[in-house]
Protein backbone atom coordinates (compact mmCIF):
# COMPACT_ATOMS: atom_id res chain seq x y z
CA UNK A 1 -18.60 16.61 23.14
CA UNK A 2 -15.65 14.16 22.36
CA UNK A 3 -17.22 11.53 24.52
CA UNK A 4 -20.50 12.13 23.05
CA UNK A 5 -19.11 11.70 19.06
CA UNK A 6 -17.37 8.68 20.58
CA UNK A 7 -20.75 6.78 22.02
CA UNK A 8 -22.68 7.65 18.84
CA UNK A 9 -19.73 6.25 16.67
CA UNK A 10 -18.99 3.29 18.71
CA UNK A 11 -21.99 2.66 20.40
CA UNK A 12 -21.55 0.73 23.42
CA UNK A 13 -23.90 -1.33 25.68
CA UNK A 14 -23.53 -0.57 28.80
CA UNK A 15 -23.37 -3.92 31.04
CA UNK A 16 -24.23 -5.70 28.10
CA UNK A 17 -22.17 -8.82 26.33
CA UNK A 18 -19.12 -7.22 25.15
CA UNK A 19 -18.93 -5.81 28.83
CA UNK A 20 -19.47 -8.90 30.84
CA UNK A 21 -17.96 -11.65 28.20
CA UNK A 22 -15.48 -9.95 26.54
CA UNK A 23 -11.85 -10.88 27.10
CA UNK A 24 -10.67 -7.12 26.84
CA UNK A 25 -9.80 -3.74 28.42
CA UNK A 26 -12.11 -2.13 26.67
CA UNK A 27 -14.80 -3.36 27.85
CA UNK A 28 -18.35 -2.31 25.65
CA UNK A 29 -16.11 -0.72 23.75
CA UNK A 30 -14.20 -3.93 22.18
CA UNK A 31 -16.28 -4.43 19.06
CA UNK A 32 -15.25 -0.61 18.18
CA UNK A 33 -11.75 -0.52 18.88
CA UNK A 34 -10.89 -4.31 16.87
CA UNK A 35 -12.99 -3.38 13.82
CA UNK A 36 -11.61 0.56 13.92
CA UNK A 37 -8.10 0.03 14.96
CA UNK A 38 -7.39 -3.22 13.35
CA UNK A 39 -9.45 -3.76 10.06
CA UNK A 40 -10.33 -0.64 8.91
CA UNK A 41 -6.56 0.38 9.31
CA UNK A 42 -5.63 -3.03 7.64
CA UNK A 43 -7.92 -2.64 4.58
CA UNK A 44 -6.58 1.12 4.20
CA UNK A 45 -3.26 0.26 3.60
CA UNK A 46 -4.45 -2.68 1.22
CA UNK A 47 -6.51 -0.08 -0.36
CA UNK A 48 -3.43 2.50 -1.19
CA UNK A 49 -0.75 -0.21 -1.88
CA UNK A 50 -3.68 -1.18 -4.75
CA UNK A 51 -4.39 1.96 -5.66
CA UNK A 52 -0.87 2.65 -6.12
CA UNK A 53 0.33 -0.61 -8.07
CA UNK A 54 -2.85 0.47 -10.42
CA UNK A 55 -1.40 3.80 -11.20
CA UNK A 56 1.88 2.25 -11.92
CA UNK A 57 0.79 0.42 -14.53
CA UNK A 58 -1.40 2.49 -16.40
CA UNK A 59 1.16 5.53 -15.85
CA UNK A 60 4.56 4.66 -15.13
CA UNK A 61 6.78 4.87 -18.10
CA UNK A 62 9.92 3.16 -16.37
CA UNK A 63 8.15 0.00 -15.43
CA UNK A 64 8.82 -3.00 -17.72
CA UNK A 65 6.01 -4.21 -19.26
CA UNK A 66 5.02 -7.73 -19.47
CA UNK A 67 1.90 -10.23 -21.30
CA UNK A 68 0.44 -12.86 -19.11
CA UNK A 69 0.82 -15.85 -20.84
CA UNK A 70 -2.58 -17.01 -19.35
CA UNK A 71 -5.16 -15.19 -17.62
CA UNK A 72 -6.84 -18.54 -15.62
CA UNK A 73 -5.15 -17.66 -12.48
CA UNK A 74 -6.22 -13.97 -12.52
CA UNK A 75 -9.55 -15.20 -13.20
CA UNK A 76 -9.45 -17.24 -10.02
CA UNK A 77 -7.64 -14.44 -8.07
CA UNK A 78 -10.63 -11.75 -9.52
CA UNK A 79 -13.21 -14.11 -8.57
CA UNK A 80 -12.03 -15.06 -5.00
CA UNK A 81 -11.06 -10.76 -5.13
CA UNK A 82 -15.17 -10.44 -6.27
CA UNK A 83 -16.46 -12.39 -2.96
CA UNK A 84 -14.74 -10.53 -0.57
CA UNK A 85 -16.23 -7.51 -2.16
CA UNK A 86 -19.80 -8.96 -2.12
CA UNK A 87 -19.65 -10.46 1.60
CA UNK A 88 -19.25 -6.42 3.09
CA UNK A 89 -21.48 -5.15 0.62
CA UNK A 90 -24.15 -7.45 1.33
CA UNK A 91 -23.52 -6.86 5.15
CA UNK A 92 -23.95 -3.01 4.98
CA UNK A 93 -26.83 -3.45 2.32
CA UNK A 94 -28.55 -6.18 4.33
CA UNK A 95 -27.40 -4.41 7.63
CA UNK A 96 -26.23 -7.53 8.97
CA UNK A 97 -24.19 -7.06 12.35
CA UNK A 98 -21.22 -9.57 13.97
CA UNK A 99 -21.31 -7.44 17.10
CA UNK A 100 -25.02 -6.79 17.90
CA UNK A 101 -25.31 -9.15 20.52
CA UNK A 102 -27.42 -7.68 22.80
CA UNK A 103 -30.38 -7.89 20.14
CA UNK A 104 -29.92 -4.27 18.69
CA UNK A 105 -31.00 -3.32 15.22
CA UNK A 106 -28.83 -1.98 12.39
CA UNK A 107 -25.20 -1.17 12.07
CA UNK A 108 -23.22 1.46 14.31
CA UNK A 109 -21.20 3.21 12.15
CA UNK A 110 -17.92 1.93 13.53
CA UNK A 111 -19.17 -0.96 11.46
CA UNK A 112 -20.41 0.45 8.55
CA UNK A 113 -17.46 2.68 7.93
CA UNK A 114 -15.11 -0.49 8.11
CA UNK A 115 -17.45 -2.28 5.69
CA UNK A 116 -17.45 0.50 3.20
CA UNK A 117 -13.23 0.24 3.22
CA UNK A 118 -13.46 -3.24 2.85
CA UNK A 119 -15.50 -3.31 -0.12
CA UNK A 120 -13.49 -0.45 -1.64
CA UNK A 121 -10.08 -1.99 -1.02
CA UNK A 122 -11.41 -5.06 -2.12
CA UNK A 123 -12.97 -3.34 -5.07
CA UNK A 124 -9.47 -1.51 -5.58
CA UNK A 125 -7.74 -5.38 -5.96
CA UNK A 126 -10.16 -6.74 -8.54
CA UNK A 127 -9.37 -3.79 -11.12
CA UNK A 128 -6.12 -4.35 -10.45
CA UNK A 129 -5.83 -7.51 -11.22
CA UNK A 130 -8.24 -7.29 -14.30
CA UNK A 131 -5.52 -4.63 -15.43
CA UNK A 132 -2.77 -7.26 -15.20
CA UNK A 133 -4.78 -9.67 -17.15
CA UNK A 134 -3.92 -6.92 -19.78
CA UNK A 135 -0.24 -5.02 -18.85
CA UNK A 136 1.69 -6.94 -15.97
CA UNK A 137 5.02 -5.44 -14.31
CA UNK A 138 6.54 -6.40 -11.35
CA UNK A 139 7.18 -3.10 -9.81
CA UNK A 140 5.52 -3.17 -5.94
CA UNK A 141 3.73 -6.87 -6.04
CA UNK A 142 5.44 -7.86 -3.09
CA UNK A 143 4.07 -4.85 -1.49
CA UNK A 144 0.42 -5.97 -2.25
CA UNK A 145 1.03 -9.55 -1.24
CA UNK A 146 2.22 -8.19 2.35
CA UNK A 147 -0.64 -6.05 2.58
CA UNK A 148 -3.31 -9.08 2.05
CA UNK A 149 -0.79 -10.60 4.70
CA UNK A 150 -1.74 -7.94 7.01
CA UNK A 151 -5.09 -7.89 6.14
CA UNK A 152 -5.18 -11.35 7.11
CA UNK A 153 -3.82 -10.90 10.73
CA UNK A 154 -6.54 -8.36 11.21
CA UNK A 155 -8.37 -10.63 10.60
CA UNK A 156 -7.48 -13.00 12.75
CA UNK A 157 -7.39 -10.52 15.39
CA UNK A 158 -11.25 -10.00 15.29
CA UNK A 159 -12.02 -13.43 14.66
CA UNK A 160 -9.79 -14.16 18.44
CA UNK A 161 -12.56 -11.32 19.64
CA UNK A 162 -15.60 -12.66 18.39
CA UNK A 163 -14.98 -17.28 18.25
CA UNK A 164 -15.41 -16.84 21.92
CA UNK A 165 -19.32 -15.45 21.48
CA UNK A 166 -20.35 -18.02 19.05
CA UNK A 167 -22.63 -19.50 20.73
CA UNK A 168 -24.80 -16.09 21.50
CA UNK A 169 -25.04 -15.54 17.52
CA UNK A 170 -28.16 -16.56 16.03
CA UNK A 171 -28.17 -16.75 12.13
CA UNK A 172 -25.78 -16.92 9.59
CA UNK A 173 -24.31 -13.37 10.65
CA UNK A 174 -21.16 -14.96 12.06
CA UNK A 175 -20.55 -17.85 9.44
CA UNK A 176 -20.65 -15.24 6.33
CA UNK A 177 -17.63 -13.68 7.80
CA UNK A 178 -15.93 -16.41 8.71
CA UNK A 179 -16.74 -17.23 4.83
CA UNK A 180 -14.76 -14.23 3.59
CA UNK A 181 -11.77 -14.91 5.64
CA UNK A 182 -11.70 -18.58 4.82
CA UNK A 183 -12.00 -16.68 1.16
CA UNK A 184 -9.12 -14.23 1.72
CA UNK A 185 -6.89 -16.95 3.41
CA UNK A 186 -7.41 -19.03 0.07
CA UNK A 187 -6.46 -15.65 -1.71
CA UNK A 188 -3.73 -14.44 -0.19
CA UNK A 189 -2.02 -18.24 -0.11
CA UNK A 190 -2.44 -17.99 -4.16
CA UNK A 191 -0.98 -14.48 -4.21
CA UNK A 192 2.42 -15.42 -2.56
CA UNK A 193 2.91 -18.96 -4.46
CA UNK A 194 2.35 -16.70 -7.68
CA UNK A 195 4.80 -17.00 -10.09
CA UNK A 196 3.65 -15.62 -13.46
CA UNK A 197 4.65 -17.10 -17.15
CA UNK A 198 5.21 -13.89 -18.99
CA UNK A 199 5.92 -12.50 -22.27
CA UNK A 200 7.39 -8.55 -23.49
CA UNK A 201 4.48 -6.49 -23.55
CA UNK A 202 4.17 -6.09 -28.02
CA UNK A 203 5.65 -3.09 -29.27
CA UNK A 204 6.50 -1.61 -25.57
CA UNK A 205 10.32 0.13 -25.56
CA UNK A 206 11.17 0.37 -21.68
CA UNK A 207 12.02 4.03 -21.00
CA UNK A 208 15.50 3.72 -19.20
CA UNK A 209 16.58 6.54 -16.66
CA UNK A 210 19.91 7.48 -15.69
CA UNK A 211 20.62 7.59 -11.95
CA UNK A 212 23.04 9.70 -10.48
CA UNK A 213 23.65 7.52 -7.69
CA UNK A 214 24.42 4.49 -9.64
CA UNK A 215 26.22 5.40 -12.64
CA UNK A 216 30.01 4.87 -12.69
CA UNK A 217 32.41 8.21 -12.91
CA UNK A 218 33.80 8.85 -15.97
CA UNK A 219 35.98 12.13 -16.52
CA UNK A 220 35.24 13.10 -19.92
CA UNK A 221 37.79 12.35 -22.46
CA UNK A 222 38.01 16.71 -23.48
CA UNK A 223 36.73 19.45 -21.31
CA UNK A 224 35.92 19.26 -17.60
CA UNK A 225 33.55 17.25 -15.71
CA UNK A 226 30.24 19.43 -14.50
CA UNK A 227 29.19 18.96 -10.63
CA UNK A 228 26.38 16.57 -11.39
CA UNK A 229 24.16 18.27 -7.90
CA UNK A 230 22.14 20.59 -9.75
CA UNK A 231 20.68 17.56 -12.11
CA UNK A 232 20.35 15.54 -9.24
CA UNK A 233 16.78 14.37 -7.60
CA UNK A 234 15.75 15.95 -4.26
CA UNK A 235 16.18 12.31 -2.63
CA UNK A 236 19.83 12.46 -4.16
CA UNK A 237 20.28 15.75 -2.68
CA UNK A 238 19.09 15.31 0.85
CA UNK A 239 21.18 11.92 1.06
CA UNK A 240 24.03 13.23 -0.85
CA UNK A 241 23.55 10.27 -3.21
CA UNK A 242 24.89 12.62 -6.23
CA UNK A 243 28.57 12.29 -4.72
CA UNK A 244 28.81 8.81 -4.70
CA UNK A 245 30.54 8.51 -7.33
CA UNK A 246 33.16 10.62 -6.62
CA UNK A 247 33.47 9.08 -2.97
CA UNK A 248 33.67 5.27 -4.86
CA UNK A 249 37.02 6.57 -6.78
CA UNK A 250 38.42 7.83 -3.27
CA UNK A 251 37.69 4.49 -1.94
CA UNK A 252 40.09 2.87 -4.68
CA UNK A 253 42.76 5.40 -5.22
CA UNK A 254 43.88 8.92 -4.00
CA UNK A 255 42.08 11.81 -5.98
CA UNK A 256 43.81 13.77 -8.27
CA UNK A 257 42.46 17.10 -9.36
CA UNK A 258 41.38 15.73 -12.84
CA UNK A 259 39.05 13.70 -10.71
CA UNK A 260 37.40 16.86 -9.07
CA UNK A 261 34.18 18.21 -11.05
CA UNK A 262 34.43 21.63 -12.25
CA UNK A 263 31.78 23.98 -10.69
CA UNK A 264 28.67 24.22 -12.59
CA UNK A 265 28.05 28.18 -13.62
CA UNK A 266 25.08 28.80 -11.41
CA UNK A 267 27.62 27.93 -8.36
CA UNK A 268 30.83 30.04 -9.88
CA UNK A 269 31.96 32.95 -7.34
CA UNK A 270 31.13 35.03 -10.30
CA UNK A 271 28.12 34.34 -10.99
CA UNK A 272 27.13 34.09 -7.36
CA UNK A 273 28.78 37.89 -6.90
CA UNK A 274 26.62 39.13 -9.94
CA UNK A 275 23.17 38.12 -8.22
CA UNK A 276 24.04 39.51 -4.81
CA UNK A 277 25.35 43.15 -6.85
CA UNK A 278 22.20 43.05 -8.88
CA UNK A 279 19.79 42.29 -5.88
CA UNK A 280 21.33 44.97 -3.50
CA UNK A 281 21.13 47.62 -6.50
């Protein structure tokens, strides 16, 4: 059953050009495994580092917000963004193939399914960039810019798999991809030398958060200081980042009791002694 679901997925030719020409352990099965393991993988990742840079700005509160001074080079990103979602779309539409070679018709769906996540990553990058033409923050750019990186070296990947077959390719199946990458080299080249000319977003007030983890320790001047734990964030918890503080004043002198946080009353013995009586009654 699992070998059948893979042949209909990947469809391979048996002794056909991938077989006999390809440079590759696996064989028919080459065309499949680069555009599955290596592309669509790729363009996932682009897809959720874009999808999640979009939520950020429309929803993240803690992000500063910024005005592009001018939108020209978004424009020229979004456009550039735009072909690489037409080249796919026009592939699946038009049903164009870079790895029929041995005169098949159609796509296998190996290949259509990595076309659809192009096109939707791709699709994913133009709103976001259309949103920064309108709120910009800086919060997980770098992330996107190594993603198109790594869609890029997918893409070199399959272009090392299928260069060495040009001359079997008849049409312009072969030269529209090599189109888009020459496109999404130009991109991602503009993406990393980006430097945006910003202004304060109008009437935005950044919402500041207190961290547990990097606030200094102060005792308060009356009363006791409360075990900060309970307040803390579950990453702060599991890593114990809530006692740093404490830990930073042992570092530069002895501690003293004053220094010690009182317990907060959820953790006092009596408390604690009260829930136990009233559960075992």
């Amino acid at each position: 059953m699992g070998s059948e679901l893979l042949n209909w997925y990947c469809r391979p030719v048996a002794n056909g050009v991938w077989t006999k020409k390809a440079d590759s352990s696996f064989g028919a099965y080459t065309p499949c495994a680069v555009d599955s393991l290596v592309i669509s993988i790729s363009h996932l990742v682009l897809f959720g580092l874009c999808l999640y840079r979009i939520w950020l700005i429309k929803k993240n509160a803690k992000a500063r917000r910024f005005c592009l001074r001018s939108n020209w080079y978004n424009y020229v990103l979004g456009l550039l963004a735009g072909y690489c979602v037409a080249e796919p779309l026009s592939r699946l539409i038009m049903s164009i193939s870079i790895f029929n070679l041995d005169g098949g018709t159609g796509l296998a769906p190996f290949e259509a399914t990595s076309l659809i996540i192009e096109a939707l990553a791709w699709s994913c990058m133009v709103i976001m960039i259309g949103l920064e033409t309108k709120i910009y923050i800086r919060e997980f750019r770098w992330y996107v810019r190594f993603g198109v990186v790594y869609g890029l070296v997918g893409d070199a990947a399959l272009l090392n798999a299928v260069l060495p077959m040009r001359d079997l390719y008849n049409g312009s199946a072969l030269y529209l991809y090599i189109s888009m990458v020459l496109c999404e080299v130009l991109f991602g080249f503009l993406l990393l030398v980006y430097v945006p000319n910003l202004n304060p977003y109008p009437g935005y007030i950044t919402m500041q958060s207190e961290s547990l983890d990097n606030v200094e320790y102060k005792a308060l001047p009356e009363g006791d200081q409360i075990c900060p734990e309970r307040q803390a964030s579950i990453f702060s918890r599991i890593y114990f980042g809530w006692i740093t503080a404490l830990m930073q004043i042992g570092y530069r002198r002895p501690i003293t009791e004053k220094d010690v946080w009182k317990l907060d009353t959820w953790d006092q013995t009596e408390t604690l002694t009260k829930k136990f009586t009233k559960k075992l009654g």
